[in-house]
PDB file of N, CA and C in Angstrom:
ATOM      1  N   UNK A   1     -49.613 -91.953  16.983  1.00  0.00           N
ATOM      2  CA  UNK A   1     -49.975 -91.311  18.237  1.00  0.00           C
ATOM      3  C   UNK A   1     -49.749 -89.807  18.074  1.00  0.00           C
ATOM      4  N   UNK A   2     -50.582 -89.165  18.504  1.00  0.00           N
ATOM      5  CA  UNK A   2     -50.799 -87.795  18.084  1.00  0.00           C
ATOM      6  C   UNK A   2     -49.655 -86.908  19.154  1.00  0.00           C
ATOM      7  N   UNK A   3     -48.937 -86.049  18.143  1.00  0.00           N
ATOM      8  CA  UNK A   3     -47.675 -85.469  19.590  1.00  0.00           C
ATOM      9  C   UNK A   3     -48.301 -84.884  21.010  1.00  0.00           C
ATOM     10  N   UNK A   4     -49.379 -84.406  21.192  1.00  0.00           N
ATOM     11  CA  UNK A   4     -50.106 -84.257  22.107  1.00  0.00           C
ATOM     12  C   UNK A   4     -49.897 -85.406  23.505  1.00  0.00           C
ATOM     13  N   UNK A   5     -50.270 -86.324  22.885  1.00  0.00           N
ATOM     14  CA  UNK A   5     -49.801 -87.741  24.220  1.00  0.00           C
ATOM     15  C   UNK A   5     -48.412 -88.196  24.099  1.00  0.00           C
ATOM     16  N   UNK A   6     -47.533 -88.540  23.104  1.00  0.00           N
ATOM     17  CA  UNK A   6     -45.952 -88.287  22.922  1.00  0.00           C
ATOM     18  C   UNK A   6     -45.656 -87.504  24.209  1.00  0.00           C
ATOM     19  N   UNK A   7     -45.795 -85.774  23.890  1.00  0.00           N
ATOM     20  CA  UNK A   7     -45.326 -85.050  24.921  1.00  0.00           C
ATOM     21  C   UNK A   7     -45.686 -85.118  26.391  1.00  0.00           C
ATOM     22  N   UNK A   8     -47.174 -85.835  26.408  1.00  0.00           N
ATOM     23  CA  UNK A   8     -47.498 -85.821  28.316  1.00  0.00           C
ATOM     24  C   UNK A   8     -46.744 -87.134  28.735  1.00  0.00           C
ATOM     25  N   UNK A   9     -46.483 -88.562  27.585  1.00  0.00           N
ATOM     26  CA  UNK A   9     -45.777 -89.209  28.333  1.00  0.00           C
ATOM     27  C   UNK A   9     -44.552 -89.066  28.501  1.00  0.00           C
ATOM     28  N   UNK A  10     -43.789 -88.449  27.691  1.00  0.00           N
ATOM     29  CA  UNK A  10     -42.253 -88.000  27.927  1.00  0.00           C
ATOM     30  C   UNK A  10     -42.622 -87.347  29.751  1.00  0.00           C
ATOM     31  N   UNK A  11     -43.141 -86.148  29.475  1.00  0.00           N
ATOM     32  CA  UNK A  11     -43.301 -85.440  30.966  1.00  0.00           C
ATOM     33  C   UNK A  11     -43.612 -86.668  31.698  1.00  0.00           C
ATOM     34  N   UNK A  12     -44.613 -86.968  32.054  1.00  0.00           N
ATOM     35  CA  UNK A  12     -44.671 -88.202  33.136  1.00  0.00           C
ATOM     36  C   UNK A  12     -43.682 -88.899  33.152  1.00  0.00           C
ATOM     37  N   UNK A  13     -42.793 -89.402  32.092  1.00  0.00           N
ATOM     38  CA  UNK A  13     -41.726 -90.393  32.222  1.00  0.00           C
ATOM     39  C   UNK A  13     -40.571 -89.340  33.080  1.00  0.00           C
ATOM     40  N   UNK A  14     -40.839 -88.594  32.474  1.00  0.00           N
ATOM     41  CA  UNK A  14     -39.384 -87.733  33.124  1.00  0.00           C
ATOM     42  C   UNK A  14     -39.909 -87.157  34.652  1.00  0.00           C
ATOM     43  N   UNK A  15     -40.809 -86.933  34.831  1.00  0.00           N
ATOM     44  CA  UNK A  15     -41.447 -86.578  36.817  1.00  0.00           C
ATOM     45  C   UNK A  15     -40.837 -87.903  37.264  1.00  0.00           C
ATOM     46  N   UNK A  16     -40.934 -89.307  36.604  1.00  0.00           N
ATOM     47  CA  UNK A  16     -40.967 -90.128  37.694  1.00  0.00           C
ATOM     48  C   UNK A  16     -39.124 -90.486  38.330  1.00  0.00           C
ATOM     49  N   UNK A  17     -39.465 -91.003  39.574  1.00  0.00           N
ATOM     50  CA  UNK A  17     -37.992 -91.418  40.172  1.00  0.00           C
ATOM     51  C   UNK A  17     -37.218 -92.415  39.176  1.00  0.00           C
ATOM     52  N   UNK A  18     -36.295 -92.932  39.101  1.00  0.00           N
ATOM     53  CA  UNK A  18     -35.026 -93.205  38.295  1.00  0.00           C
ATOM     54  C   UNK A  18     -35.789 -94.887  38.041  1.00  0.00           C
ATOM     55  N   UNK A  19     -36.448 -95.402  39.709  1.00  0.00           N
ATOM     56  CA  UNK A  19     -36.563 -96.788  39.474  1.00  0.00           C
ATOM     57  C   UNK A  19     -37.535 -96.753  39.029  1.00  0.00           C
ATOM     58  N   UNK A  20     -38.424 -95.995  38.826  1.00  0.00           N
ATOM     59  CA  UNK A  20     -39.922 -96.188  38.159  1.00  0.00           C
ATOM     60  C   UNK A  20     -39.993 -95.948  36.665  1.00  0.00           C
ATOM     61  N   UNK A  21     -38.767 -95.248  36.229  1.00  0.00           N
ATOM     62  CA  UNK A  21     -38.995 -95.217  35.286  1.00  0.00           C
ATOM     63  C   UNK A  21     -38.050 -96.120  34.675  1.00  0.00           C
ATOM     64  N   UNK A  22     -37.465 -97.255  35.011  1.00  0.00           N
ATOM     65  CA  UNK A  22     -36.588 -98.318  34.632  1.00  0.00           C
ATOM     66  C   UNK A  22     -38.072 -99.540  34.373  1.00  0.00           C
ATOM     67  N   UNK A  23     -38.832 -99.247  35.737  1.00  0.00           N
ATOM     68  CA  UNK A  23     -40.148-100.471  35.487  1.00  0.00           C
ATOM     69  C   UNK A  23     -41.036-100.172  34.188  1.00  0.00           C
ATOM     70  N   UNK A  24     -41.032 -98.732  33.903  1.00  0.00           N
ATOM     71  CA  UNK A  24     -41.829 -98.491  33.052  1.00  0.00           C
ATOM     72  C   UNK A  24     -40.933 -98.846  31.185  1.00  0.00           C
ATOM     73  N   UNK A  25     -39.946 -98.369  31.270  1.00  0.00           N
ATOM     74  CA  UNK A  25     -39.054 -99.119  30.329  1.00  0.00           C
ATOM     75  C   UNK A  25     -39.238-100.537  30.232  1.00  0.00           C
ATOM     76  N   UNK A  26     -39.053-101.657  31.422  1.00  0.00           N
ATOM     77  CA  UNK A  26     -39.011-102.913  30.968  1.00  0.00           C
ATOM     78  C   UNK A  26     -40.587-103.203  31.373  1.00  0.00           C
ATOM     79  N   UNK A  27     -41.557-102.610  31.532  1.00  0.00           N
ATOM     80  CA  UNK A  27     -42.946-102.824  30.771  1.00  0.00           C
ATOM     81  C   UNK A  27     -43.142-102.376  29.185  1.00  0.00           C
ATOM     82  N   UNK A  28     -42.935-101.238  28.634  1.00  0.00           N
ATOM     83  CA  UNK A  28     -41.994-101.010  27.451  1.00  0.00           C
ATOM     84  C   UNK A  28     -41.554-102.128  26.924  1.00  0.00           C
ATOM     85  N   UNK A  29     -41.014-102.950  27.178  1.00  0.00           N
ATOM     86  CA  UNK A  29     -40.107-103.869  26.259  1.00  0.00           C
ATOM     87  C   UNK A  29     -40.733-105.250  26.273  1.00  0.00           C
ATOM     88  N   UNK A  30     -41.308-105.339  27.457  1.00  0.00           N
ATOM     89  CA  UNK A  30     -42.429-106.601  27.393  1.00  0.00           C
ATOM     90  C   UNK A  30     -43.381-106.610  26.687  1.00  0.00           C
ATOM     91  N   UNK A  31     -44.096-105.357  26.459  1.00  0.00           N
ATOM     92  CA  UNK A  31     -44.882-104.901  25.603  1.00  0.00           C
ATOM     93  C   UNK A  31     -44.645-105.611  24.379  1.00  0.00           C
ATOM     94  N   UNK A  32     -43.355-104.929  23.617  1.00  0.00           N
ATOM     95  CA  UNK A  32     -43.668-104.908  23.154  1.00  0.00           C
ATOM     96  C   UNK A  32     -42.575-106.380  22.619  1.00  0.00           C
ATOM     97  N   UNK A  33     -42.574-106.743  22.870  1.00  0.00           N
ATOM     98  CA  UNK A  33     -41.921-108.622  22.749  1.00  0.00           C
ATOM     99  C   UNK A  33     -43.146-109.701  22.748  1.00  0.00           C
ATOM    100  N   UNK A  34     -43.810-108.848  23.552  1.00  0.00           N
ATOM    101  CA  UNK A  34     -45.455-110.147  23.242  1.00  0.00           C
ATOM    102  C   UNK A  34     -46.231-109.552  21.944  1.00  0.00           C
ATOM    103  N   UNK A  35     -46.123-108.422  21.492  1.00  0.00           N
ATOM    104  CA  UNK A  35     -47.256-107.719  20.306  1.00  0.00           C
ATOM    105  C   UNK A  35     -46.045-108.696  19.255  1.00  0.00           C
ATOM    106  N   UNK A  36     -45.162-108.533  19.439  1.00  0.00           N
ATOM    107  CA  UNK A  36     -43.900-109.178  18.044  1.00  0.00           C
ATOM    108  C   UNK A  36     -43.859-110.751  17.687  1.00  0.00           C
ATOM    109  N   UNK A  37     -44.276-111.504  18.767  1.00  0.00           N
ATOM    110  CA  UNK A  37     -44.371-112.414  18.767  1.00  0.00           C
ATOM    111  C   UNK A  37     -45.520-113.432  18.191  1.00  0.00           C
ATOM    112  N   UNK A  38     -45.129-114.478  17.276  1.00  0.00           N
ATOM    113  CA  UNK A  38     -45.999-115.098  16.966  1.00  0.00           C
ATOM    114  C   UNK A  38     -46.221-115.399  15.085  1.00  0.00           C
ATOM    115  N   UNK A  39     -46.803-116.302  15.259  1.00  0.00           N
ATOM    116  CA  UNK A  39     -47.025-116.762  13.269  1.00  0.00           C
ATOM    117  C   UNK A  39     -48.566-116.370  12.725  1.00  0.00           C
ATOM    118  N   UNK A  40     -48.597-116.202  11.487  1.00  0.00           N
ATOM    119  CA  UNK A  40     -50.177-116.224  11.270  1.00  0.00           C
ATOM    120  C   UNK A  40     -51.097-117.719  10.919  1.00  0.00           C
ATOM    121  N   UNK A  41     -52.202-117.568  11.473  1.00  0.00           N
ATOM    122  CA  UNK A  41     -52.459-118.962  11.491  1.00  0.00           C
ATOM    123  C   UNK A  41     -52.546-119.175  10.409  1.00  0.00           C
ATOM    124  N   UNK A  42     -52.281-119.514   9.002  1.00  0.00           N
ATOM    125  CA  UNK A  42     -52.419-120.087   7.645  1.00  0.00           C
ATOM    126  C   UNK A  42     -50.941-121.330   8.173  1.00  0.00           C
ATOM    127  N   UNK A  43     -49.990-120.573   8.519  1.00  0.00           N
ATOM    128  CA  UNK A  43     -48.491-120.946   9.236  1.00  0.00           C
ATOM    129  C   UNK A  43     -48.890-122.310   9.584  1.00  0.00           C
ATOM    130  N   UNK A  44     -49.626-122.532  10.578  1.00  0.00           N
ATOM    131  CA  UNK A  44     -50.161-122.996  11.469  1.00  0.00           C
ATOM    132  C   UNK A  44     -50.774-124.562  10.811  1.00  0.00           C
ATOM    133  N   UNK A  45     -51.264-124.409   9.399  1.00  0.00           N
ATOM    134  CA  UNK A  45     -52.545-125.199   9.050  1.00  0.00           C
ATOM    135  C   UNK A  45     -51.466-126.522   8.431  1.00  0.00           C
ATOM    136  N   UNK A  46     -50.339-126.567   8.962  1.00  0.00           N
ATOM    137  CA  UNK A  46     -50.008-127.673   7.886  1.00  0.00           C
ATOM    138  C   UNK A  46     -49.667-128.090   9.155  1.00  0.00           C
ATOM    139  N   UNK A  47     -50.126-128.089  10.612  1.00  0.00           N
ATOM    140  CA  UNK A  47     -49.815-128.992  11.031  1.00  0.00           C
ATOM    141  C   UNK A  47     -51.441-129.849  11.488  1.00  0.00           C
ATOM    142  N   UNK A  48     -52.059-129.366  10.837  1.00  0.00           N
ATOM    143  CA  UNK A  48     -53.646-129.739  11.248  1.00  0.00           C
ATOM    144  C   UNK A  48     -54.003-130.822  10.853  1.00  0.00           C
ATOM    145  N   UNK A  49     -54.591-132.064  11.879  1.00  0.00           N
ATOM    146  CA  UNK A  49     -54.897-133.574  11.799  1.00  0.00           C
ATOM    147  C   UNK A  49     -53.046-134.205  12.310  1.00  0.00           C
ATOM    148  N   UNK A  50     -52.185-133.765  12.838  1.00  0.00           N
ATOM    149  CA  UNK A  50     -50.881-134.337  13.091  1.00  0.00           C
ATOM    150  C   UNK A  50     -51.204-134.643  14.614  1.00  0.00           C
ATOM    151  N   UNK A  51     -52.249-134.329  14.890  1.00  0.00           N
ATOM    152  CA  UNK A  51     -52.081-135.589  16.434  1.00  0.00           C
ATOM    153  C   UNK A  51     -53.490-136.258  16.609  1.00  0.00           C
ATOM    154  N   UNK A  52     -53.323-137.404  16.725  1.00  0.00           N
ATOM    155  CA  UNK A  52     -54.060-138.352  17.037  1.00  0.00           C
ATOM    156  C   UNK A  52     -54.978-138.304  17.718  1.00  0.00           C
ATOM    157  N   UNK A  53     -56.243-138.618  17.160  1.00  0.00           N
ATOM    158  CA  UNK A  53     -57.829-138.429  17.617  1.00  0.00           C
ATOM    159  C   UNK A  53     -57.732-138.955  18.890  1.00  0.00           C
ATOM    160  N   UNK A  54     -56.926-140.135  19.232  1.00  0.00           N
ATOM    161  CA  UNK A  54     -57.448-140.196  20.609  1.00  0.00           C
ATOM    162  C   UNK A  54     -56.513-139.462  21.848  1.00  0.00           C
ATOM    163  N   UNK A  55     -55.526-138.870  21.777  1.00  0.00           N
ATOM    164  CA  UNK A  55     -54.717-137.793  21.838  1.00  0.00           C
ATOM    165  C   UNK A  55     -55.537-136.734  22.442  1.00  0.00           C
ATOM    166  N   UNK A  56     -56.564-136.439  21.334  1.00  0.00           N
ATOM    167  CA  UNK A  56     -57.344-135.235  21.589  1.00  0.00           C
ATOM    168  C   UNK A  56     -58.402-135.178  22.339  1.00  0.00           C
ATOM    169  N   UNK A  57     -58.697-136.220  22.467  1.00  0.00           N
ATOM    170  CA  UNK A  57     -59.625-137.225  23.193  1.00  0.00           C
ATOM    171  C   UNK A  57     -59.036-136.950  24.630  1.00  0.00           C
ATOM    172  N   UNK A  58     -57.884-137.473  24.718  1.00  0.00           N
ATOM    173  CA  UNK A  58     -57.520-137.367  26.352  1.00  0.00           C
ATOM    174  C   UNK A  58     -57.486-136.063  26.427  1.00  0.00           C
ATOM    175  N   UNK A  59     -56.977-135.151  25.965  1.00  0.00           N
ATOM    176  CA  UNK A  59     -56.920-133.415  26.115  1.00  0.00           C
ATOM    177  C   UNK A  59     -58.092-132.793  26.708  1.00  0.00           C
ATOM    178  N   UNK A  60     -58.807-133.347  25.682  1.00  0.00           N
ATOM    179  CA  UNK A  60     -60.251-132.952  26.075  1.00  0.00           C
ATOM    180  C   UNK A  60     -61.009-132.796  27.332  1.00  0.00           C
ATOM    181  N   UNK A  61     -60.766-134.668  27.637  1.00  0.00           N
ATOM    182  CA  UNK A  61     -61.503-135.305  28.277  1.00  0.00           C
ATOM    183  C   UNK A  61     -60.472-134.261  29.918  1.00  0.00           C
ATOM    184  N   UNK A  62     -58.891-134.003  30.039  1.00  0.00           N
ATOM    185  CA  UNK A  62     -58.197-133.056  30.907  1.00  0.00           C
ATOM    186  C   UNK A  62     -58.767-132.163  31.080  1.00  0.00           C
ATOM    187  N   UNK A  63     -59.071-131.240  30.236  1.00  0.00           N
ATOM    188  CA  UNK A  63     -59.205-130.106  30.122  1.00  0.00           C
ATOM    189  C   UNK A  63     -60.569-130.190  30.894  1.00  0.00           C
ATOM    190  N   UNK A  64     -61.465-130.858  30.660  1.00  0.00           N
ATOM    191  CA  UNK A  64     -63.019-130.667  31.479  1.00  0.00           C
ATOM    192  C   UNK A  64     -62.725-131.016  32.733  1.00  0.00           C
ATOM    193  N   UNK A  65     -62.148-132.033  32.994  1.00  0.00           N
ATOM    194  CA  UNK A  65     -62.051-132.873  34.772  1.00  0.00           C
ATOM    195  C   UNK A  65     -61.508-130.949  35.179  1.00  0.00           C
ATOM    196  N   UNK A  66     -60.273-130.697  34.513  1.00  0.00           N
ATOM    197  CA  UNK A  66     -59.194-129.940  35.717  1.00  0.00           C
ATOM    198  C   UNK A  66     -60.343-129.115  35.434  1.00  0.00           C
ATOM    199  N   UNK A  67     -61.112-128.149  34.766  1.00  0.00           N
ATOM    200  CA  UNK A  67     -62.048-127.002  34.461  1.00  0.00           C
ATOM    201  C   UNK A  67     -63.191-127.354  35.717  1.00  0.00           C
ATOM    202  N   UNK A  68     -63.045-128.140  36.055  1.00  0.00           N
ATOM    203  CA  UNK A  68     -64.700-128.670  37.044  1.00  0.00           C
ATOM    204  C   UNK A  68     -64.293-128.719  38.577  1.00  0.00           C
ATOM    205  N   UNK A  69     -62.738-128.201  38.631  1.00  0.00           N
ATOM    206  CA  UNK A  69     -62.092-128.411  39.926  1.00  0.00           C
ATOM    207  C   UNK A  69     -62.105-126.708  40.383  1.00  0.00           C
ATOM    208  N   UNK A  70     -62.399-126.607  41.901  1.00  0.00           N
ATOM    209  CA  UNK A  70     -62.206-125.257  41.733  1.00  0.00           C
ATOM    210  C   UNK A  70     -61.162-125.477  43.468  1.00  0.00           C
ATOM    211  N   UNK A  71     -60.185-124.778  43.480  1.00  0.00           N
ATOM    212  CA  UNK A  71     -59.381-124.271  44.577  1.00  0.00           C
ATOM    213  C   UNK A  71     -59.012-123.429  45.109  1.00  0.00           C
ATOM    214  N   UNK A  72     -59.658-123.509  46.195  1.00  0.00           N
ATOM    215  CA  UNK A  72     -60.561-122.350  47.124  1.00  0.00           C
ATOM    216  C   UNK A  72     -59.059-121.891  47.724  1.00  0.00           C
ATOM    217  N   UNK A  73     -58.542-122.482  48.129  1.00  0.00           N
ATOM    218  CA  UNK A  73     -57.202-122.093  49.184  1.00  0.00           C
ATOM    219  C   UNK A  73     -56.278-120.985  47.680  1.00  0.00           C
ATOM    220  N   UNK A  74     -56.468-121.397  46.239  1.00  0.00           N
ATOM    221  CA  UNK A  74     -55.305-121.186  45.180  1.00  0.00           C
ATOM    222  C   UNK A  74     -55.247-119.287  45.492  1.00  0.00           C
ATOM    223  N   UNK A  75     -56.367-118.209  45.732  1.00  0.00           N
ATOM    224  CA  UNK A  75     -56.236-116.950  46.119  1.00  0.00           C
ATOM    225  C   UNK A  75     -55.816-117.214  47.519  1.00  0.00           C
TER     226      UNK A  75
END
């Protein structure tokens, strides 16, 4: 990041009130706990064919019923 934006967010961080800039810290840290997180899928491939075709079958067959439901009241 080029010091140019470094320095305007320091300034903005430092204008803001004490609690805003506590939210902006633990957005900061959420940040960056979800970018850290996680395996690469190669990781992943030795668990591939370990659940049962008809398993996947019911998943499936979930996943479309609940996808075809819509709930108007849920907003």
């Amino acid at each position: 990041m080029p010091n140019l934006q470094i320095n305007e967010l320091v300034e903005r961080y430092q204008a803001l009130p004490t609690d805003r800039q506590e939210q902006v810290l633990a957005l900061l840290r959420d940040l960056d706990r979800t970018l850290s997180q996680g395996v690469p899928g190669t990781t992943l491939l030795k668990f591939a064919g370990s659940i049962p075709a008809d398993e996947l079958d019911d998943m499936s067959a979930a996943i479309e019923q609940g996808c075809e439901q819509v709930d108007r009241n849920e907003w």
